[in-house]
PDB file of N, CA and C in Angstrom:
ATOM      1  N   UNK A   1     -30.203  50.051  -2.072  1.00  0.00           N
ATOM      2  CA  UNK A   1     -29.694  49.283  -0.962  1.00  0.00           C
ATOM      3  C   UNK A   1     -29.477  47.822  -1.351  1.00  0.00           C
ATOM      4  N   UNK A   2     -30.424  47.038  -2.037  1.00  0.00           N
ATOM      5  CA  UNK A   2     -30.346  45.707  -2.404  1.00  0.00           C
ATOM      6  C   UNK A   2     -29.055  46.083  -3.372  1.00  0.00           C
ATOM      7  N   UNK A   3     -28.990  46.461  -4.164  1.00  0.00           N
ATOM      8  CA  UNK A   3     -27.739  46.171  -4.446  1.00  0.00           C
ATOM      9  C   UNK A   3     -26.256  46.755  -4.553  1.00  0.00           C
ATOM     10  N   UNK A   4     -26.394  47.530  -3.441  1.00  0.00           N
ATOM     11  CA  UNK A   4     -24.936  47.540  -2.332  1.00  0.00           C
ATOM     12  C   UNK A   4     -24.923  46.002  -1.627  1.00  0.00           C
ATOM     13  N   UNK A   5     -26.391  45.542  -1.517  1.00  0.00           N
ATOM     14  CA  UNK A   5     -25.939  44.251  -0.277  1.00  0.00           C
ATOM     15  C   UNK A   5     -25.293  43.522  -1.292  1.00  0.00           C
ATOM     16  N   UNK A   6     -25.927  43.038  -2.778  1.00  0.00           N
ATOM     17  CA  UNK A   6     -25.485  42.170  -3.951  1.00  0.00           C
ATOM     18  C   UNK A   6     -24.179  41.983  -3.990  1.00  0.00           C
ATOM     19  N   UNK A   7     -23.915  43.401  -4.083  1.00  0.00           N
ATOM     20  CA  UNK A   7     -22.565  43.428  -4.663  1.00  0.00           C
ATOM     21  C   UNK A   7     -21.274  43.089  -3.361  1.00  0.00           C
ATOM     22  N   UNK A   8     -21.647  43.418  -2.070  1.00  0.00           N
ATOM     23  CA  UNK A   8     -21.041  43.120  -0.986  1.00  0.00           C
ATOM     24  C   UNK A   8     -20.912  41.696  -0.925  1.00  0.00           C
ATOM     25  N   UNK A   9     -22.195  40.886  -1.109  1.00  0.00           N
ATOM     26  CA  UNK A   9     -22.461  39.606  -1.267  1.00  0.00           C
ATOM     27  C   UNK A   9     -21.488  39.037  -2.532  1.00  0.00           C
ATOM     28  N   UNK A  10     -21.330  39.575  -3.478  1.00  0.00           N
ATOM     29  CA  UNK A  10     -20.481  39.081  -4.532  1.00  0.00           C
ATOM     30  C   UNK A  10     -18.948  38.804  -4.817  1.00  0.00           C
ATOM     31  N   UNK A  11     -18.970  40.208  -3.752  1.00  0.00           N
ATOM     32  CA  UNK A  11     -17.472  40.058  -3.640  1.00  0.00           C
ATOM     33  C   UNK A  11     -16.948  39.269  -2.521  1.00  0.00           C
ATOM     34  N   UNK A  12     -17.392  38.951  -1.128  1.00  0.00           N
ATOM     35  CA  UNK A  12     -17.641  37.994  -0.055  1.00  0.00           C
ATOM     36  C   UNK A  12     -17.421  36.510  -0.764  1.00  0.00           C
ATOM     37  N   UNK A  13     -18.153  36.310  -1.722  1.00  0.00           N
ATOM     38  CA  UNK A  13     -18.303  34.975  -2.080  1.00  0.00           C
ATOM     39  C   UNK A  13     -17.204  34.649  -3.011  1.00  0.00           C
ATOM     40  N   UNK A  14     -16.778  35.606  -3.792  1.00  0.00           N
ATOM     41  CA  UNK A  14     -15.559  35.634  -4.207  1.00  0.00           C
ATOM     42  C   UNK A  14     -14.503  35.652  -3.704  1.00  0.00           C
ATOM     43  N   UNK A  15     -14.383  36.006  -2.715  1.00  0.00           N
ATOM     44  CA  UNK A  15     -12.932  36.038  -2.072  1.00  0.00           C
ATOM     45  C   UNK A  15     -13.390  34.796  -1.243  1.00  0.00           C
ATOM     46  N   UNK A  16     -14.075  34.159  -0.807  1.00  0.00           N
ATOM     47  CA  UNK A  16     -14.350  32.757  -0.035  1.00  0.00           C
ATOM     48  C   UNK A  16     -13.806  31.652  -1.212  1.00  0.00           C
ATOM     49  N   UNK A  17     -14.343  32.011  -2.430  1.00  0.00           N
ATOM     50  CA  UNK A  17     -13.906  30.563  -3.315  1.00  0.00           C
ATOM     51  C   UNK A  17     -12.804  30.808  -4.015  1.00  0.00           C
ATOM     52  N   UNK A  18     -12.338  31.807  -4.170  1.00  0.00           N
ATOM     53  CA  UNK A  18     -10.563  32.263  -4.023  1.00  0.00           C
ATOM     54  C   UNK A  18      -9.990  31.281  -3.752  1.00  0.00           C
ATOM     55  N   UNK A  19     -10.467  31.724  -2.138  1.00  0.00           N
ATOM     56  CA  UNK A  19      -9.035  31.254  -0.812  1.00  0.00           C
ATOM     57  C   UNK A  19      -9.606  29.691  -0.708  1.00  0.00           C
ATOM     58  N   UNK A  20     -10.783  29.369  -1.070  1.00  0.00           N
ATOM     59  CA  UNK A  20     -10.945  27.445  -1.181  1.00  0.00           C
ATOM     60  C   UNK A  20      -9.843  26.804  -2.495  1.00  0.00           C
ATOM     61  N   UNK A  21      -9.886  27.688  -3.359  1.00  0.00           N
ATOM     62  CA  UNK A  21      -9.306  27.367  -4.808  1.00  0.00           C
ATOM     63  C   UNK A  21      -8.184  26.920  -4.432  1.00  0.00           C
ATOM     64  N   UNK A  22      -7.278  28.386  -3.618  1.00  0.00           N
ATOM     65  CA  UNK A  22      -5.916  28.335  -3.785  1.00  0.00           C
ATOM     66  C   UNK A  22      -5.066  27.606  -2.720  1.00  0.00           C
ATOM     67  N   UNK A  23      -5.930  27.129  -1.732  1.00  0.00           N
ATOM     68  CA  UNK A  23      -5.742  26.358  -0.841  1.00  0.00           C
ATOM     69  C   UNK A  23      -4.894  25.492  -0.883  1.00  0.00           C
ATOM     70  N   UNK A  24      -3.714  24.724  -0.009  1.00  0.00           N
ATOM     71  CA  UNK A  24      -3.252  23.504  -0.583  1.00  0.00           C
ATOM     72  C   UNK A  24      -4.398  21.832   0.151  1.00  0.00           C
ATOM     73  N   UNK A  25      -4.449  21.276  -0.806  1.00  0.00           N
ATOM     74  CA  UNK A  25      -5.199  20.229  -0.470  1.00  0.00           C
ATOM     75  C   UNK A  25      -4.336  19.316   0.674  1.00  0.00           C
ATOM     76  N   UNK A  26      -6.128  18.622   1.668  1.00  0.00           N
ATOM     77  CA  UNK A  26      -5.389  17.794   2.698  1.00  0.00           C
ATOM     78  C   UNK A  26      -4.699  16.665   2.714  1.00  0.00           C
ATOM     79  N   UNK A  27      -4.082  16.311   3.293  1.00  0.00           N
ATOM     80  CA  UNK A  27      -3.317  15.568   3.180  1.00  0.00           C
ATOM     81  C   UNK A  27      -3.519  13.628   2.496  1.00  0.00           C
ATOM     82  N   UNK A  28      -4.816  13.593   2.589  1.00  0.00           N
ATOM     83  CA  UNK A  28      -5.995  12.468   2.381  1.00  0.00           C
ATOM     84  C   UNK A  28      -6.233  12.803   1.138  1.00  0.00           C
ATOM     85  N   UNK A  29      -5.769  13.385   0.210  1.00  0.00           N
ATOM     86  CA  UNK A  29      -6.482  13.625  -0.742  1.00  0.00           C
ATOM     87  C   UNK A  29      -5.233  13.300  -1.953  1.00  0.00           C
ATOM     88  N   UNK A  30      -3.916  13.763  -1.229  1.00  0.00           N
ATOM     89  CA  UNK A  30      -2.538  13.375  -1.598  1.00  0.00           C
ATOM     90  C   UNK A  30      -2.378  11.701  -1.961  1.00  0.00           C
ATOM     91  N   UNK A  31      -2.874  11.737  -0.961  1.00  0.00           N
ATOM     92  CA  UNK A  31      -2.614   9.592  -0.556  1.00  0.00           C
ATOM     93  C   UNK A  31      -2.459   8.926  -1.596  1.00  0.00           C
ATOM     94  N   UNK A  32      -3.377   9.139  -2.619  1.00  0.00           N
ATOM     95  CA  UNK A  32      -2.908   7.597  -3.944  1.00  0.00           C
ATOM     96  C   UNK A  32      -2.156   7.756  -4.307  1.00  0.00           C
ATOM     97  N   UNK A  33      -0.882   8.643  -4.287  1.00  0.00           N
ATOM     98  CA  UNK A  33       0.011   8.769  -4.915  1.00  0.00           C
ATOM     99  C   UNK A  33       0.979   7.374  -3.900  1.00  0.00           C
ATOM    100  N   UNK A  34       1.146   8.120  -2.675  1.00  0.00           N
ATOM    101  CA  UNK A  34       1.284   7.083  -1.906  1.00  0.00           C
ATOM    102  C   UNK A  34       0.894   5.455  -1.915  1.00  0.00           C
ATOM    103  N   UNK A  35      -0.146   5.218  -1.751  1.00  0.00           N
ATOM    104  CA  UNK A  35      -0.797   4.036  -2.491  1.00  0.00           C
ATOM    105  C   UNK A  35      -0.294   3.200  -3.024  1.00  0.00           C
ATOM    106  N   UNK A  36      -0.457   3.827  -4.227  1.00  0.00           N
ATOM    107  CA  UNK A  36       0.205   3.664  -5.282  1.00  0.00           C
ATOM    108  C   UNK A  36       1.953   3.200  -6.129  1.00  0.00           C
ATOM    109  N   UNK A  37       2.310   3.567  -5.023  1.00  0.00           N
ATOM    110  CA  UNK A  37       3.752   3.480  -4.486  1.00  0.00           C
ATOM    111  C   UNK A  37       3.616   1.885  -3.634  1.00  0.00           C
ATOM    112  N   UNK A  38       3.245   1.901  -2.656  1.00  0.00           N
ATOM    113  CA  UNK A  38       3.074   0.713  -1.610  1.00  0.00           C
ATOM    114  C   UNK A  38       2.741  -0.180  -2.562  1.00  0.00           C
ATOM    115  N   UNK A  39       1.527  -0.326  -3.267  1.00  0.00           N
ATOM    116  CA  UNK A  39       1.144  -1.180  -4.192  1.00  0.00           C
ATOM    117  C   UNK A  39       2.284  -1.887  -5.066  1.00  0.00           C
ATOM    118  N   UNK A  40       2.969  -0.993  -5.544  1.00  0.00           N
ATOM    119  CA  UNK A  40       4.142  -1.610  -7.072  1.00  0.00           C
ATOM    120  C   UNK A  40       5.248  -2.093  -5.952  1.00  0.00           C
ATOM    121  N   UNK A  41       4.955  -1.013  -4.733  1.00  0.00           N
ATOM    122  CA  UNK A  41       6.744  -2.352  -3.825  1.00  0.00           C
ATOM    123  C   UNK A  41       6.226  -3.650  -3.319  1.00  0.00           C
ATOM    124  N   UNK A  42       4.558  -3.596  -3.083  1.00  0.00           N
ATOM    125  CA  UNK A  42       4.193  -5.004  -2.882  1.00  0.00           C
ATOM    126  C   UNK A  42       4.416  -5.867  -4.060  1.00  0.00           C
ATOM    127  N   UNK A  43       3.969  -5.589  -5.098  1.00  0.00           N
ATOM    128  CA  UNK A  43       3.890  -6.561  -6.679  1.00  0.00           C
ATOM    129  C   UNK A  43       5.311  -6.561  -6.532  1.00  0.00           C
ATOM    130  N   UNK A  44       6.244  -5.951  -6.327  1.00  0.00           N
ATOM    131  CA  UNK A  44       7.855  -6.347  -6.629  1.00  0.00           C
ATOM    132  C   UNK A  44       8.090  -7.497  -5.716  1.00  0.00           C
ATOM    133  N   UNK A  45       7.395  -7.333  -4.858  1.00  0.00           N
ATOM    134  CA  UNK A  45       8.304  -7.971  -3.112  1.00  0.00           C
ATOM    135  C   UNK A  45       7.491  -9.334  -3.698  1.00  0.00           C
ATOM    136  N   UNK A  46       6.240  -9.331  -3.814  1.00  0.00           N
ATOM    137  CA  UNK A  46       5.901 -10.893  -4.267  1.00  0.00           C
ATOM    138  C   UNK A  46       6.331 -11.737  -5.411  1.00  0.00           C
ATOM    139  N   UNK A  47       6.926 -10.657  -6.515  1.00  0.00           N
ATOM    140  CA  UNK A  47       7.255 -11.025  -7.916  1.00  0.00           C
ATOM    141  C   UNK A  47       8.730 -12.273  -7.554  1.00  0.00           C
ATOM    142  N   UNK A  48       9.404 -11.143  -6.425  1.00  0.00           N
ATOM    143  CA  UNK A  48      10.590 -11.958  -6.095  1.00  0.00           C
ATOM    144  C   UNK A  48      10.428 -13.185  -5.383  1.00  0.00           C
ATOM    145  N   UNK A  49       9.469 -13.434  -4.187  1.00  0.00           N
ATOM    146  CA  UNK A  49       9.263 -14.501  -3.862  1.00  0.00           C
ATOM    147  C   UNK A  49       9.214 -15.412  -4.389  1.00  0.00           C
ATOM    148  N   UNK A  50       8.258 -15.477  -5.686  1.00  0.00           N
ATOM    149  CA  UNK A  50       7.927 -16.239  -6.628  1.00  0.00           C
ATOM    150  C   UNK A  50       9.182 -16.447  -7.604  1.00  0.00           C
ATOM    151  N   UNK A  51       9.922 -15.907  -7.971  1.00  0.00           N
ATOM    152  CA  UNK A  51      11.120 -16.078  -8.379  1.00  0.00           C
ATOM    153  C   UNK A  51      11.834 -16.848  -7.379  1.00  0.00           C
ATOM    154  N   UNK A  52      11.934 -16.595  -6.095  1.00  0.00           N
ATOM    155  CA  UNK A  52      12.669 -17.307  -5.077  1.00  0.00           C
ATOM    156  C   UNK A  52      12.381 -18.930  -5.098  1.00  0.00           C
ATOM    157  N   UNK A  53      10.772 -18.871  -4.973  1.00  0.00           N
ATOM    158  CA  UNK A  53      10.196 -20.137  -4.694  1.00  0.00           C
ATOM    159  C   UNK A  53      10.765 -20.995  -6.254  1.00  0.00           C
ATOM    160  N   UNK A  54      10.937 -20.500  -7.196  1.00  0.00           N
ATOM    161  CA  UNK A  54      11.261 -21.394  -8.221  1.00  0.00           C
ATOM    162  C   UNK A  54      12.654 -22.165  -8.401  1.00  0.00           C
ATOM    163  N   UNK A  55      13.568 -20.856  -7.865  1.00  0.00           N
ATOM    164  CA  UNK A  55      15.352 -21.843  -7.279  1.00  0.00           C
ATOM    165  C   UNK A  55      14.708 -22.847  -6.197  1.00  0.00           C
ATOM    166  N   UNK A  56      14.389 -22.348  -5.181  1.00  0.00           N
ATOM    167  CA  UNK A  56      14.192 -23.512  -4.195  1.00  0.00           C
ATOM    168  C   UNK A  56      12.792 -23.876  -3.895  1.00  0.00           C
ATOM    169  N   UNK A  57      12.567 -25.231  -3.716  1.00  0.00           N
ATOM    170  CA  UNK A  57      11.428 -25.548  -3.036  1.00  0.00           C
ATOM    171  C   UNK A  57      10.482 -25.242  -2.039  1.00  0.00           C
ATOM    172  N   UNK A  58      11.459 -24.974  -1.055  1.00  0.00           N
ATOM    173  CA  UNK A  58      10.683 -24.247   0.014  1.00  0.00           C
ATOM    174  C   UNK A  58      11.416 -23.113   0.235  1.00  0.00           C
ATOM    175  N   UNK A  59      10.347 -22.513   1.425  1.00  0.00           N
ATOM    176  CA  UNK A  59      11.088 -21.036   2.032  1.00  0.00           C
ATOM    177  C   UNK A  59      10.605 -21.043   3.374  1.00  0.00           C
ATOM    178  N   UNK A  60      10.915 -20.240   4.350  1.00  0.00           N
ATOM    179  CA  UNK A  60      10.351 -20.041   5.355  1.00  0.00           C
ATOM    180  C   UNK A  60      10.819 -18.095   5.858  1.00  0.00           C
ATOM    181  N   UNK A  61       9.888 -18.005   6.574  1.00  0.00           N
ATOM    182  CA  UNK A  61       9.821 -16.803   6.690  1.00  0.00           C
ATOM    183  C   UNK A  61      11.237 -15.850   6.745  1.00  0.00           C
ATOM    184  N   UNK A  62      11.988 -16.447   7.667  1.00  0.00           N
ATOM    185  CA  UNK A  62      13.402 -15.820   7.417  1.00  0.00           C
ATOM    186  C   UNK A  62      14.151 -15.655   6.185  1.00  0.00           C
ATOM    187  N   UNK A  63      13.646 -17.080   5.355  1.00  0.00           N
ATOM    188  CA  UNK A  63      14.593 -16.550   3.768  1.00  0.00           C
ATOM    189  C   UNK A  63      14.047 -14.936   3.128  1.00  0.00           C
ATOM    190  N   UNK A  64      12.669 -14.725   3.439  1.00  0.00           N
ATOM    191  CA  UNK A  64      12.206 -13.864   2.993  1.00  0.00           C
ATOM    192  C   UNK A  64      12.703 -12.776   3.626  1.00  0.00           C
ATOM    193  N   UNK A  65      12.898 -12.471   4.575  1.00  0.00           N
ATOM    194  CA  UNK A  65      13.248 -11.209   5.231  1.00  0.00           C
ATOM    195  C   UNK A  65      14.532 -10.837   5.043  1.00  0.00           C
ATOM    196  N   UNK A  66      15.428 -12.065   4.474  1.00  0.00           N
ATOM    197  CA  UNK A  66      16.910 -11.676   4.390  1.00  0.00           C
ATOM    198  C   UNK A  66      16.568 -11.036   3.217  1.00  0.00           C
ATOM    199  N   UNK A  67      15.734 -11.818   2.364  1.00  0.00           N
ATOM    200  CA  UNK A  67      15.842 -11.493   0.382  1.00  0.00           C
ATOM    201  C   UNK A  67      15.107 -10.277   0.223  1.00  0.00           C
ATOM    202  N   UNK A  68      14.628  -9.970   1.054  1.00  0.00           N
ATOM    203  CA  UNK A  68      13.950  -8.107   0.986  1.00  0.00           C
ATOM    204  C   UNK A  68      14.240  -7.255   1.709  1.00  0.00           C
ATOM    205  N   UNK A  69      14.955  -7.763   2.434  1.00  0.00           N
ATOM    206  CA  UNK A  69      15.540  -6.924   3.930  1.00  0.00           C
ATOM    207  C   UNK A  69      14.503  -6.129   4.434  1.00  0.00           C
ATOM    208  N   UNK A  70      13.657  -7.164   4.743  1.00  0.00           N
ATOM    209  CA  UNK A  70      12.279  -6.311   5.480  1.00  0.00           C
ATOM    210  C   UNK A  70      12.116  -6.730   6.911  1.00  0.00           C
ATOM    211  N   UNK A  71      11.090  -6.221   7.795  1.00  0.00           N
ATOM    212  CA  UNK A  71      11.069  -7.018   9.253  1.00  0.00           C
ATOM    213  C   UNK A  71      10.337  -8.210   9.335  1.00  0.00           C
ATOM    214  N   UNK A  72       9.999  -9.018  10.227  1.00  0.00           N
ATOM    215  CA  UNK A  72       9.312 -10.308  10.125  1.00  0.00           C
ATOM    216  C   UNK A  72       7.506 -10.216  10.076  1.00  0.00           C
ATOM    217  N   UNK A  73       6.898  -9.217  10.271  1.00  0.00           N
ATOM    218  CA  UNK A  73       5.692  -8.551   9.773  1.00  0.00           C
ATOM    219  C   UNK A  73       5.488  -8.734   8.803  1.00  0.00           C
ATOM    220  N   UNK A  74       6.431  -7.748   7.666  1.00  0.00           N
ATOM    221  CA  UNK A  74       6.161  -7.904   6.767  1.00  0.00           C
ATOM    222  C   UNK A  74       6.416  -8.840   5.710  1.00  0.00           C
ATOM    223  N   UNK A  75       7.522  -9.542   6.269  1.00  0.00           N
ATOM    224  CA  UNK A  75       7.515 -11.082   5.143  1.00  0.00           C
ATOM    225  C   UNK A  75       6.768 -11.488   5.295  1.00  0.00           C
ATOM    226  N   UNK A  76       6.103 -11.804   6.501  1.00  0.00           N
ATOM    227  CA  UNK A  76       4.665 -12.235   7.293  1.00  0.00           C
ATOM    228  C   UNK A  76       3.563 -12.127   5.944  1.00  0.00           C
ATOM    229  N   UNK A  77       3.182 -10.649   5.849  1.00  0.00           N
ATOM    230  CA  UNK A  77       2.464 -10.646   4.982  1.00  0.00           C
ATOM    231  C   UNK A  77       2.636 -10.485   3.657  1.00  0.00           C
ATOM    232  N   UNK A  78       3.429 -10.555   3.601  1.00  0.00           N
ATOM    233  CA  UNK A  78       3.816 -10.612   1.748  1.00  0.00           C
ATOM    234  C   UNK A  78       3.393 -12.107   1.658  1.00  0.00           C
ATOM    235  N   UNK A  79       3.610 -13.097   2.441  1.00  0.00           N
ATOM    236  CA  UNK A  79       3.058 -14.528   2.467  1.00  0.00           C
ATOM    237  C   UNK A  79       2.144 -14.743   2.426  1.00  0.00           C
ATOM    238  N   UNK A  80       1.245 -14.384   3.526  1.00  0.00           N
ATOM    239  CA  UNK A  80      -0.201 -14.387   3.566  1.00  0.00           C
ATOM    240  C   UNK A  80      -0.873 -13.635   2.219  1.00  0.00           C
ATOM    241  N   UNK A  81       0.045 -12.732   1.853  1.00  0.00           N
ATOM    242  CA  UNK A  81      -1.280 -11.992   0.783  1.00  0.00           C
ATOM    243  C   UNK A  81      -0.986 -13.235  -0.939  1.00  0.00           C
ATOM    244  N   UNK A  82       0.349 -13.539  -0.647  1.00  0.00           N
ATOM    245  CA  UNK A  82       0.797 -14.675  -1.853  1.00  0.00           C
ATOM    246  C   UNK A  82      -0.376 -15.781  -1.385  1.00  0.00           C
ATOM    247  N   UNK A  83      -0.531 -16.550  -0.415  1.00  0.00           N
ATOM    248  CA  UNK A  83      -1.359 -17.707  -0.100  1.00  0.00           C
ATOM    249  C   UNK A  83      -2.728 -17.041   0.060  1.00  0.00           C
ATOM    250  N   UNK A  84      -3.317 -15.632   0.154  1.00  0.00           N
ATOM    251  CA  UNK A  84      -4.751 -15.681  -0.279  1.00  0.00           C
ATOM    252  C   UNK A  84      -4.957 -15.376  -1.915  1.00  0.00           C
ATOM    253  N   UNK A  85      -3.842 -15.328  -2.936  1.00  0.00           N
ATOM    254  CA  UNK A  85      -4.208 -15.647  -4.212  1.00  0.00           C
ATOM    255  C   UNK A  85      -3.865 -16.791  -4.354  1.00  0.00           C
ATOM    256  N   UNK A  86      -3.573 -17.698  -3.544  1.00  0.00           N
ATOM    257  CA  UNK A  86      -3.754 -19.119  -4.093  1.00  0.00           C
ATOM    258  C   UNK A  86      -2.392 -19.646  -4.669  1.00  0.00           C
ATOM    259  N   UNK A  87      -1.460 -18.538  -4.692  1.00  0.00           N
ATOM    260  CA  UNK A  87      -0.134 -19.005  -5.360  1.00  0.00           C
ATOM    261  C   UNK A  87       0.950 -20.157  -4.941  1.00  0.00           C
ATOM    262  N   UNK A  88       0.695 -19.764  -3.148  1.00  0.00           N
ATOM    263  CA  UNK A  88       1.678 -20.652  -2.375  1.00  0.00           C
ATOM    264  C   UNK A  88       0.957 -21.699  -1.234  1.00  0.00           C
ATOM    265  N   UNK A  89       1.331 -22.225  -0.668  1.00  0.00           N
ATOM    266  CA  UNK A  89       0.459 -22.873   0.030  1.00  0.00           C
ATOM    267  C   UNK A  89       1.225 -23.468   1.860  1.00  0.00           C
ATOM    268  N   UNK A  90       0.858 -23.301   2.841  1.00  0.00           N
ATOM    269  CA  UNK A  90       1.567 -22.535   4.239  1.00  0.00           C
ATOM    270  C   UNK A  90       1.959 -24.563   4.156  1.00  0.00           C
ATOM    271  N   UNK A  91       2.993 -25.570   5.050  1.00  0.00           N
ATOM    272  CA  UNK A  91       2.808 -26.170   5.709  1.00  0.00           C
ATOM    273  C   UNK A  91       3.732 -26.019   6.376  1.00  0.00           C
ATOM    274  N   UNK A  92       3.262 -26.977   7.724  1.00  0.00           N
ATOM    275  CA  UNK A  92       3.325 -26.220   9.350  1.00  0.00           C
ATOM    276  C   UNK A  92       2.141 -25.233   9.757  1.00  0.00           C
ATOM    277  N   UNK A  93       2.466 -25.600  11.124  1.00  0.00           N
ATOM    278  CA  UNK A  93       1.409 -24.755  11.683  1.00  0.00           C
ATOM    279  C   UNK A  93       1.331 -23.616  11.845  1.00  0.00           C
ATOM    280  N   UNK A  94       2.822 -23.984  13.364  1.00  0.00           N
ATOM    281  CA  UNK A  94       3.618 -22.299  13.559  1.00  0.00           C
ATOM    282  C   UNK A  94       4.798 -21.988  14.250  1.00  0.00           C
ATOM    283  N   UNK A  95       5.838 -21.302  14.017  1.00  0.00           N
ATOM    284  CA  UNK A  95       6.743 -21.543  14.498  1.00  0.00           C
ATOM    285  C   UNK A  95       7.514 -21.487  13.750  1.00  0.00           C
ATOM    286  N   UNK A  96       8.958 -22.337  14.115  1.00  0.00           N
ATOM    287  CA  UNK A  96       9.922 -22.334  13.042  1.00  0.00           C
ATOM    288  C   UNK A  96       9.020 -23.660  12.193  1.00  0.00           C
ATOM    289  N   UNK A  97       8.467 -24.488  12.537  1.00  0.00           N
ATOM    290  CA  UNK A  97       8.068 -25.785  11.139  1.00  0.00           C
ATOM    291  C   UNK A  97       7.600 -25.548  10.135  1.00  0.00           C
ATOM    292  N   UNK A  98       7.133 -23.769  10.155  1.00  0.00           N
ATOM    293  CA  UNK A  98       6.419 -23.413   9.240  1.00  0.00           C
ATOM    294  C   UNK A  98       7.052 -22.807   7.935  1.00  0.00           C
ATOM    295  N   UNK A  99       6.970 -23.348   6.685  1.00  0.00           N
ATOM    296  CA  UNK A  99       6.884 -23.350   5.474  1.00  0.00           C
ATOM    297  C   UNK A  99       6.488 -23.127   4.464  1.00  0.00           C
ATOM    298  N   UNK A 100       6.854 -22.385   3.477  1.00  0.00           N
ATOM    299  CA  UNK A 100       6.027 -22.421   2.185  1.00  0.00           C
ATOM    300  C   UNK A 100       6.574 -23.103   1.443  1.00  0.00           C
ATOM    301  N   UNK A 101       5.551 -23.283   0.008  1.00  0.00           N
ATOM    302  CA  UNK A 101       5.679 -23.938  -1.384  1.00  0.00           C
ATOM    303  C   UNK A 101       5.010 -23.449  -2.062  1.00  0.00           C
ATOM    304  N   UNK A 102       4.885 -23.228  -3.562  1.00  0.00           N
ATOM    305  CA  UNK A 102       4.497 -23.535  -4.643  1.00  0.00           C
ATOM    306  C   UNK A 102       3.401 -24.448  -4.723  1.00  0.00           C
ATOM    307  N   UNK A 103       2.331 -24.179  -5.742  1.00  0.00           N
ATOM    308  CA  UNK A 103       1.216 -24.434  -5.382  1.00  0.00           C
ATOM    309  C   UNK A 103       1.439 -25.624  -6.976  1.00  0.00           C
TER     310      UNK A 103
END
């Protein structure tokens, strides 16, 4: 009897880690590929800024959104993430007075 149960048990557990094996993985698990992606269009989108900022002195948020054709969010933060490495530096407060430069 014990091992009719064994072997019932063996094959049970086998066909359980089968169907885990052959499974397609969730969708969270996919992601760095994604990531990864977002990441290199950010390093592009700032590479250009910085190229931008070197023809001209200043910029303000609209030059950026024309030169990436992105929405005002995200020039938004392509700025902010340039001015928390220290690269550019905001003046103005907020509004249209507001400006970047070169650090």
């Amino acid at each position: 009897m014990s091992r009719l149960y064994l072997l019932f048990l063996g094959v049970l557990l086998g066909a359980i880690f089968t169907r885990m094996a052959t499974r397609e993985k969730p969708a969270s698990i996919k992601q760095p590929r994604r990531r990864r992606a977002a990441y290199q269009k950010t390093k592009l989108a700032k590479r250009k800024i910085m190229v931008f900022l070197k023809e001209r002195r200043r910029v303000a948020n609209d030059d950026i959104e024309r030169l990436l054709g992105v929405s005002d969010a995200t020039a938004t933060r392509y700025l902010e993430l340039l001015e928390r490495e220290d690269k550019i530096i905001q003046a103005g407060r907020r509004g249209k007075g507001v400006y970047y430069k070169r650090k």
